[in-house]
Protein backbone atom coordinates (compact mmCIF):
# COMPACT_ATOMS: atom_id res chain seq x y z
CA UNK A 1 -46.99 43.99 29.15
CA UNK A 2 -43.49 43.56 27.73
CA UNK A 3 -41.81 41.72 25.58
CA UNK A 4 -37.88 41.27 25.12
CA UNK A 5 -36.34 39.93 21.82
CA UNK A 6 -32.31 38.63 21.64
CA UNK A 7 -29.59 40.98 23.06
CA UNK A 8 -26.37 41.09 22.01
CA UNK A 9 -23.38 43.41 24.03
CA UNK A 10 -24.65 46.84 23.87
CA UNK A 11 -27.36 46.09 21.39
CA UNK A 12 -30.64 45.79 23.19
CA UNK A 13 -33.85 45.47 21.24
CA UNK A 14 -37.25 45.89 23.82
CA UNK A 15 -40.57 46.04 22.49
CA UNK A 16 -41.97 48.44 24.22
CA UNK A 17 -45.73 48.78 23.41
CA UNK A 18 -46.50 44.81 22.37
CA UNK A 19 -49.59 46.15 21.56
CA UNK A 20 -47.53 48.15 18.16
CA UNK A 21 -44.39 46.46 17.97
CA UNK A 22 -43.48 48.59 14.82
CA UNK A 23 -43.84 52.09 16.23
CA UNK A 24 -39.95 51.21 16.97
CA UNK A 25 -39.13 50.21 13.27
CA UNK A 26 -36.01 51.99 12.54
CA UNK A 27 -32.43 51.51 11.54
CA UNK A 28 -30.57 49.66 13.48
CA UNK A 29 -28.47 50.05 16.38
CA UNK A 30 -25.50 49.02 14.75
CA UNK A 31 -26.15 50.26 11.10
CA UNK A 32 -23.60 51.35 9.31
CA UNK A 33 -24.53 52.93 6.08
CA UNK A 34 -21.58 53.16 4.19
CA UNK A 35 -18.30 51.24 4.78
CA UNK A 36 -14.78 51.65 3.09
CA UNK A 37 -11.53 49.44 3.95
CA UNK A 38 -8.17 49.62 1.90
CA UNK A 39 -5.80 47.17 2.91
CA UNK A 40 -1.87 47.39 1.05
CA UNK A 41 1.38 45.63 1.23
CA UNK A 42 3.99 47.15 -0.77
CA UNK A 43 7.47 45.25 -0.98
CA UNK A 44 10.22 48.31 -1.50
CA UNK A 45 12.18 47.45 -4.96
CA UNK A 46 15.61 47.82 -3.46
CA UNK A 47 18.16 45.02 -2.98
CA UNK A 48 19.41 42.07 -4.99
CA UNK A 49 16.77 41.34 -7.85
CA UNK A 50 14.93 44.30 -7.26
CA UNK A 51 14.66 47.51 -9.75
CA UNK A 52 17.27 49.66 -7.62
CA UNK A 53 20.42 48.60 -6.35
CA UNK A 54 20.02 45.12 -7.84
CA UNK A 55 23.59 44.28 -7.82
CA UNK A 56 24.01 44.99 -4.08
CA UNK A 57 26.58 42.57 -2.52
CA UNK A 58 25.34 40.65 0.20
CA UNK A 59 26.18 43.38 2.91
CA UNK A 60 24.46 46.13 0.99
CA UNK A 61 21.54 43.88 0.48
CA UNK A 62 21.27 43.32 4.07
CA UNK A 63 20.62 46.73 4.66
CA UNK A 64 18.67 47.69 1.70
CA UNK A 65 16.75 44.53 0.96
CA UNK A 66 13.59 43.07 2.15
CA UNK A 67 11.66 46.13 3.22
CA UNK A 68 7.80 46.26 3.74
CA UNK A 69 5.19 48.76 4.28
CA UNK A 70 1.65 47.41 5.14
CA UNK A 71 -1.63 49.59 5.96
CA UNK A 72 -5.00 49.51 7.06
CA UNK A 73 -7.31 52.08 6.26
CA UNK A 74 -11.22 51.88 7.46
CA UNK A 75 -13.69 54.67 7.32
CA UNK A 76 -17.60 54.35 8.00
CA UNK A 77 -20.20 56.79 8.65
CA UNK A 78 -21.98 57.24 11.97
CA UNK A 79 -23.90 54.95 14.16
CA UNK A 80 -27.35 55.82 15.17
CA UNK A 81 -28.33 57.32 18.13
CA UNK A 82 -31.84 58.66 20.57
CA UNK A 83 -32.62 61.16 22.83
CA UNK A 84 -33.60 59.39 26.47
CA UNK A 85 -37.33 60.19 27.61
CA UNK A 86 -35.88 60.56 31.25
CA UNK A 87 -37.29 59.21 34.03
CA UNK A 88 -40.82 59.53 32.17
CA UNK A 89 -42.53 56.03 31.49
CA UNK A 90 -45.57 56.92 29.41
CA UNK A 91 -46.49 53.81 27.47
CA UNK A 92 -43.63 50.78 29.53
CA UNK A 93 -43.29 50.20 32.90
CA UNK A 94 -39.72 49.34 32.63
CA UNK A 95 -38.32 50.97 29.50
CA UNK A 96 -38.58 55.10 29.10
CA UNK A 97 -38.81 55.00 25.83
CA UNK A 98 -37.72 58.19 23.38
CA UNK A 99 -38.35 61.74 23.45
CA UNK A 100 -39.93 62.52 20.67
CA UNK A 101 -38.25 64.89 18.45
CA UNK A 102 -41.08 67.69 16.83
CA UNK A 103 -38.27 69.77 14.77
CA UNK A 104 -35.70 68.40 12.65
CA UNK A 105 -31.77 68.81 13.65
CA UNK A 106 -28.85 69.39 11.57
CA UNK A 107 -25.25 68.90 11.24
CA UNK A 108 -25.04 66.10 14.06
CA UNK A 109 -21.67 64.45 14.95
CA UNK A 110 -18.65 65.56 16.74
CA UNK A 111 -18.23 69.10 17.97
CA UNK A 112 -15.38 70.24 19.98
CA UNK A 113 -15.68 72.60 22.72
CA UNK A 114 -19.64 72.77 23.35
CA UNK A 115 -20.92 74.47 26.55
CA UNK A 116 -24.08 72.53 27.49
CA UNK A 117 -25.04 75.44 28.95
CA UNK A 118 -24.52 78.58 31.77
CA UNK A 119 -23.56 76.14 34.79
CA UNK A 120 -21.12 73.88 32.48
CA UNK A 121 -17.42 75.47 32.65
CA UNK A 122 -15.82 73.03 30.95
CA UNK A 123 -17.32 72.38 27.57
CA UNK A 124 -16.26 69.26 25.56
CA UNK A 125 -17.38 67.42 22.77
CA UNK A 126 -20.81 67.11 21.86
CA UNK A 127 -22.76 65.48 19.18
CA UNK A 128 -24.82 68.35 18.53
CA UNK A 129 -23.54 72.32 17.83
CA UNK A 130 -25.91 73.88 20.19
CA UNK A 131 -27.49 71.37 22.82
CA UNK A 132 -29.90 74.23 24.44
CA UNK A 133 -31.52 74.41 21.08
CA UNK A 134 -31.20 70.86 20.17
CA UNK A 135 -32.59 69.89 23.89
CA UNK A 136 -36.02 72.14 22.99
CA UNK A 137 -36.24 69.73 19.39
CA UNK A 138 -37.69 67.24 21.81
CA UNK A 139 -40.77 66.74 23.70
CA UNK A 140 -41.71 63.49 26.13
CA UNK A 141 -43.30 61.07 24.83
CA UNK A 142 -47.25 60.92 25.09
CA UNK A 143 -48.62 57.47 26.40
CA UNK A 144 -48.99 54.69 24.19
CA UNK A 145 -45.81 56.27 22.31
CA UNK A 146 -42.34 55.02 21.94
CA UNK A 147 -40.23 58.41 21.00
CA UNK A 148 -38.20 58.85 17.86
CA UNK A 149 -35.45 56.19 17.69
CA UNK A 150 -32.03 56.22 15.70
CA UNK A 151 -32.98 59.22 13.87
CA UNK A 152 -29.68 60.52 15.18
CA UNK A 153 -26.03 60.22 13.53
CA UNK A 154 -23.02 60.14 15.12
CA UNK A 155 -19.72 60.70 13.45
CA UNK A 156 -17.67 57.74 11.81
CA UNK A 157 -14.91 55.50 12.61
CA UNK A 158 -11.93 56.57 11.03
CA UNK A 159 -8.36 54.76 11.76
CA UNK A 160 -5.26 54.45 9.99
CA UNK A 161 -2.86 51.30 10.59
CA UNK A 162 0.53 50.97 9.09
CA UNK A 163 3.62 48.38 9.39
CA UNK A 164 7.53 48.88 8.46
CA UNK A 165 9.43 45.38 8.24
CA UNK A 166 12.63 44.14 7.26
CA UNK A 167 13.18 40.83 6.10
CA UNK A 168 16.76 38.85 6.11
CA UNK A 169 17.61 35.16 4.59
CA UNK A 170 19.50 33.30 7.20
CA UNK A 171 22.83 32.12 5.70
CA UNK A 172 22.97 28.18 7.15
CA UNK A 173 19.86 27.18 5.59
CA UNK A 174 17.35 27.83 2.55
CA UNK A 175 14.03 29.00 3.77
CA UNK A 176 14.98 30.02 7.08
CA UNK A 177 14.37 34.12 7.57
CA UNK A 178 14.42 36.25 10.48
CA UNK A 179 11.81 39.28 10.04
CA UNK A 180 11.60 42.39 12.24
CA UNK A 181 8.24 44.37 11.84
CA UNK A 182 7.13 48.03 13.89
CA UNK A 183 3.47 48.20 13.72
CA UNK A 184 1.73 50.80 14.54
CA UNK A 185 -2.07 50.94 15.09
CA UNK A 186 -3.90 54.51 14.92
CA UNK A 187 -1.33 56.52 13.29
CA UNK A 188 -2.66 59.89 12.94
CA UNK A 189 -4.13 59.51 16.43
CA UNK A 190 -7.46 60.28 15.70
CA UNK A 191 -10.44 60.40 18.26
CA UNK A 192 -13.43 59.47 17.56
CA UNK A 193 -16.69 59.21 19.67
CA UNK A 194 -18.94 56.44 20.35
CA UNK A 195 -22.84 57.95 19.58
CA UNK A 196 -24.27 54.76 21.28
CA UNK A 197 -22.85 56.56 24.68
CA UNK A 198 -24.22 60.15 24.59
CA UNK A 199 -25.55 61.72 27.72
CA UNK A 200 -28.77 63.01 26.31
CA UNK A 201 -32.00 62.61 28.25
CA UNK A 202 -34.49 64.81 28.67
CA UNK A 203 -34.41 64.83 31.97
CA UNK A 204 -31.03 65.99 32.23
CA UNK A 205 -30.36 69.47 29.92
CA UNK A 206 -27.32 70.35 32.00
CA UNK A 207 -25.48 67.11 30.09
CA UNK A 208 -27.43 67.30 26.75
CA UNK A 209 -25.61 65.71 24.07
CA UNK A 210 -21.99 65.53 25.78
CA UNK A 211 -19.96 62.42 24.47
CA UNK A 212 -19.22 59.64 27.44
CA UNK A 213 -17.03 56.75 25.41
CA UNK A 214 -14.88 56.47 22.19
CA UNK A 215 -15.14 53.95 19.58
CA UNK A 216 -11.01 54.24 18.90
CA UNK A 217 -8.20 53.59 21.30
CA UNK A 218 -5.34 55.94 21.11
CA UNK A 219 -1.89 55.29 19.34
CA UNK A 220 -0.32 52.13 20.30
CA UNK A 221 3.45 50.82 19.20
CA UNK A 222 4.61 47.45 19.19
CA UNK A 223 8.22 45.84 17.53
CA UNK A 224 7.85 42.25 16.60
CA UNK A 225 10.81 39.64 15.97
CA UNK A 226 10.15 36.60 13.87
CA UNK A 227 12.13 33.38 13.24
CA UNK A 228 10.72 31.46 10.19
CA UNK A 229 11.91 28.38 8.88
C-alpha cells in the first residue's frame, strides 16, 4: 500500500510504510534553520545640498550628484539531505526508501577536490570529506523500515547583490529625472551547491556524495536607463 500527500517542485513527500506514517518524521525538505538578509541603500552626500561639495554649480553637480549604492546580502544554513537505499525496496514497492545511517558523520557540506574513490580521476566537490568512509556509515534498510531522512546538511546559500546609480534632474521640467543604474547580482561569485541534488545511493559508491546542481547562478551584469517623470 501507498499513500502520496501534496507535491510541490522538487519537494516530494511519500508515505512510505502507511502502516507508520511517522517513521519519516523529520525536518523538512526545505528547512532552513537559520536565515539572515541585509538589504541597504545609501545616497552618496556629494552634490548641491549634500555635506560635500554642496555649492557645486550645476555642471559639477551633474557629475558629482545623485549617486547610489544599493545591496543585497542573504545567508542561510544548509538544506537537508538522505542517503538513497539504491535499487533496494524493503518496506515500498515504488519508493526505495533511506539507507539507514548506524554511525554518526561530521563536518558535512561542501568539500573541494574529493576523490570518491581509486577509479574516480577527477575529484570534485563533495558534501562529505571522505565518501569511502562516509559510504560504510550506512546500511540498507531492513523491511518495514524507511532509512534515516534529512539527517544530512548541506552548506548554505550565500550571495551578495549590489547596485551603482546616478541620478540627473531634467532641466525642462520639475519632476522629470533620467537615472542610470549597473546592477550586479552575485558579486563575489560565489558557488554554492544544491544538497537536494547529491549523487549518494548506496548502490552506487563510485559517485558517493559528489554534488550534481547549484543553488546560485554565476555573476551576471546588467546597465539599466530610466526616464521618470
Amino acid at each position: 500500500m501507498r499513500t502520496e500527500l501534496e507535491r510541490s517542485g522538487d519537494f516530494q513527500a511519500n508515505v512510505l510504510n502507511a502502516w507508520s506514517p511517522t517513521a519519516r518524521k523529520s525536518v523538512s525538505d526545505f528547512d532552513i534553520t537559520h536565515q539572515m538578509n541585509i538589504n541597504g541603500i545609501w545616497e552618496l552626500p556629494l552634490g548641491k545640498g549634500q555635506r560635500f561639495l554642496g555649492g557645486s554649480p550645476k555642471w559639477a553637480n551633474a557629475v558629482v550628484g545623485g549617486w547610489q549604492i544599493s545591496t543585497i546580502l542573504r545567508i542561510t544554513s544548509g538544506l537537508p539531505t538522505s542517503v538513497g537505499n539504491g535499487f533496494f525496496f524493503p518496506t515500498n514497492w515504488e519508493f526505495s526508501g533511506f539507507g539507514t545511517q548506524i554511525t554518526p558523520i561530521q563536518n558535512t557540506g561542501i568539500h573541494s577536490n574529493v576523490f570518491t574513490g581509486p577509479s574516480d580521476k577527477k575529484g570534485g566537490p563533495n558534501i562529505f570529506t571522505d565518501p569511502a568512509k562516509a559510504f560504510l556509515a550506512y546500511e540498507n534498510t531492513l523491511p518495514g523500515g524507511v532509512g534515516t531522512r534529512n539527517l544530512l546538511r548541506g552548506a548554505g546559500y550565500l550571495n551578495l547583490d549590489m547596485g551603482l546609480g546616478k541620478k540627473w534632474a531634467m532641466p525642462w521640467k520639475e519632476g522629470h529625472t533620467i537615472q542610470l543604474r549597473w546592477e550586479v547580482f552575485n558579486v563575489t561569485n560565489t558557488v554554492r551547491f544544491d544538497a537536494f541534488n547529491v549523487s549518494a545511493r548506496l548502490d552506487t559508491p563510485g559517485t558517493f556524495g559528489k554534488y550534481t546542481s547549484t543553488l546560485s547562478n554565476s555573476r551576471v551584469m546588467q546597465v539599466a536607463l530610466r526616464y521618470q517623470f
